[in-house]
Protein backbone atom coordinates (compact mmCIF):
# COMPACT_ATOMS: atom_id res chain seq x y z
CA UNK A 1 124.20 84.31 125.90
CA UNK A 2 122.39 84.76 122.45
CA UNK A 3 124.59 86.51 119.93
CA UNK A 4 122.36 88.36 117.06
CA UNK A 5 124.50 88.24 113.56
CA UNK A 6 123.27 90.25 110.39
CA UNK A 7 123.84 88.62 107.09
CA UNK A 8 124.88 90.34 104.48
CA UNK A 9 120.91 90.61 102.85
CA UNK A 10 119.94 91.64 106.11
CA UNK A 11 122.73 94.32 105.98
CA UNK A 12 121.93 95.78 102.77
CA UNK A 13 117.82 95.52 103.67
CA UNK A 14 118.85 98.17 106.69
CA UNK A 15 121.07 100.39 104.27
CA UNK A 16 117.75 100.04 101.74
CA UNK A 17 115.50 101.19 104.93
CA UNK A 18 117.55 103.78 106.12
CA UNK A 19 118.04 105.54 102.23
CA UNK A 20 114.32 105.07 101.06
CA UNK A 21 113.33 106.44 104.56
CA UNK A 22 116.21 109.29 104.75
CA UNK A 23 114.85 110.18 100.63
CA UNK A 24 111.36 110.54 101.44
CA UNK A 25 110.57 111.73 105.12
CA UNK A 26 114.22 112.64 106.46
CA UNK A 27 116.93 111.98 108.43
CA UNK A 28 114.55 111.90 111.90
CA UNK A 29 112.14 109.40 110.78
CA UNK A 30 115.14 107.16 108.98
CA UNK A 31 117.11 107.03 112.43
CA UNK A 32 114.00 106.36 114.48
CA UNK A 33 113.08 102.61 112.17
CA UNK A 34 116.73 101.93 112.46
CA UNK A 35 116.19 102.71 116.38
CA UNK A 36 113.50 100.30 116.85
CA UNK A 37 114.92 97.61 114.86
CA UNK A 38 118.00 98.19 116.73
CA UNK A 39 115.75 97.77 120.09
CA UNK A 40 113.73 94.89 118.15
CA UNK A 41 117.03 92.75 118.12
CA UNK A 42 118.43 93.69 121.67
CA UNK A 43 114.97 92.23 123.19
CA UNK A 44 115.16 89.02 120.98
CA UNK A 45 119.41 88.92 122.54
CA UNK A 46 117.13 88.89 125.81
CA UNK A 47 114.24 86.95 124.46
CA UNK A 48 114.53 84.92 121.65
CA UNK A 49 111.44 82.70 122.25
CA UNK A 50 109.66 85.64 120.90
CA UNK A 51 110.18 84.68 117.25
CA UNK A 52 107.67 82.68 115.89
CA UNK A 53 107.56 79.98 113.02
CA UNK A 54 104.75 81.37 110.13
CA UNK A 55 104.35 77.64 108.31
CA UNK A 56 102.89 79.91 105.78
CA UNK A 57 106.34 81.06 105.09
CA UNK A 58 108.68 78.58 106.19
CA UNK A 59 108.59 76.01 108.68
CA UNK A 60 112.29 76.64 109.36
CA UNK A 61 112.56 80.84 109.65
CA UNK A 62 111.14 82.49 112.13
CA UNK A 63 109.57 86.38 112.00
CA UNK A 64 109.51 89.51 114.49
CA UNK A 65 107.28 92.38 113.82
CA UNK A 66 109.94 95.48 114.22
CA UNK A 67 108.62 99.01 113.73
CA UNK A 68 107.05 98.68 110.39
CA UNK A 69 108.86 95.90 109.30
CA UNK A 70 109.78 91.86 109.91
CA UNK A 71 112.74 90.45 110.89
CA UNK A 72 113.23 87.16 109.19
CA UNK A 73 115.65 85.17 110.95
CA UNK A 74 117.00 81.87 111.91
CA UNK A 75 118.87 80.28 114.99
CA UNK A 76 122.01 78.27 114.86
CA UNK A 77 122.64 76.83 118.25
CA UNK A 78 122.17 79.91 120.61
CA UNK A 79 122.67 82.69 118.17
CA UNK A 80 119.86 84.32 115.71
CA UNK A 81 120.75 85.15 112.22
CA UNK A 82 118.48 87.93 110.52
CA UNK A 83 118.52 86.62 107.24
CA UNK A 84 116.46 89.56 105.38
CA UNK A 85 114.61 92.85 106.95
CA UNK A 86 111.20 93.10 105.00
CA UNK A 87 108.52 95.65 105.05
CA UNK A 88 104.99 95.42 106.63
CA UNK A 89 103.18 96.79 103.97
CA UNK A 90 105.00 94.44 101.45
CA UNK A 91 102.86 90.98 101.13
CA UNK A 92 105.53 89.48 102.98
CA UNK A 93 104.25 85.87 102.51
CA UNK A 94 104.59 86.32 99.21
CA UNK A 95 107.66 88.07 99.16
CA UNK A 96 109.37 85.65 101.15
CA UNK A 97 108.00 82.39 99.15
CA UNK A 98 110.13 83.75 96.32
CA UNK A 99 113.23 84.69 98.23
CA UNK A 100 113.00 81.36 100.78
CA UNK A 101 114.48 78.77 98.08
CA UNK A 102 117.72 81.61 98.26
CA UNK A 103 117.31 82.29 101.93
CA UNK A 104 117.57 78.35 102.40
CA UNK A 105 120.31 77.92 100.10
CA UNK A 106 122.01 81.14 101.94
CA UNK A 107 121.29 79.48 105.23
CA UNK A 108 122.35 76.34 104.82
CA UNK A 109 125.95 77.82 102.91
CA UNK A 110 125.73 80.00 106.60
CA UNK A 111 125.78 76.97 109.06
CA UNK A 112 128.47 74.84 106.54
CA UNK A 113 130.70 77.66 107.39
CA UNK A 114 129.89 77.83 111.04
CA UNK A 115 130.61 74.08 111.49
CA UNK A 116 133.40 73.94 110.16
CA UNK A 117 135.00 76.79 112.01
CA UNK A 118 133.80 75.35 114.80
């Protein structure tokens, strides 16, 4: 069964979400993106064919739409990795061209580690 893992990026991209959206519209609205992220990634555990490659991004990460945001992510043999939680209105191809060459370097550090504790 598919496993979803957070890096630690992706980690601190929810605890940036959840502050920004607790600061400006409240605890309500802040709990309901992290609900529907939350729901995002338990239908990818179900469904993972429904991330995508964007070759405008990367031809390696894949992206889910997720309340108003996109999970970036990445699968190493059956599990997906969110590797960074980005939002919608950001220009996210953009955005991610200048985070990718760390995102790959983060990756690849990610799967060393996996194969050798494997």
């Amino acid at each position: 069964m598919t496993k979803i893992r957070l890096t630690y990026r992706a980690l601190e991209d929810l605890d940036h979400i959840y502050t920004f959206s607790f600061e400006k519209w409240g605890e309500n609205v802040a709990n309901q993106y992290l609900s529907h992220i939350e729901e995002c990634l338990e239908l990818l555990k179900e469904y993972p064919r429904l991330l995508k490659v964007n070759d405008n991004i990367s031809s390696r990460f894949k992206v889910y739409p997720a309340a108003k945001h996109f999970l970036v992510c990445d699968l190493f043999d059956d599990d997906i990795y969110v590797l960074t939680v980005q939002h919608m209105s950001a220009d996210l191809i953009n955005t991610l061209q200048e985070i990718v060459p760390s995102l790959e370097e983060e990756a690849q550090a990610l799967y060393e580690r996996l194969k050798r504790s494997r």
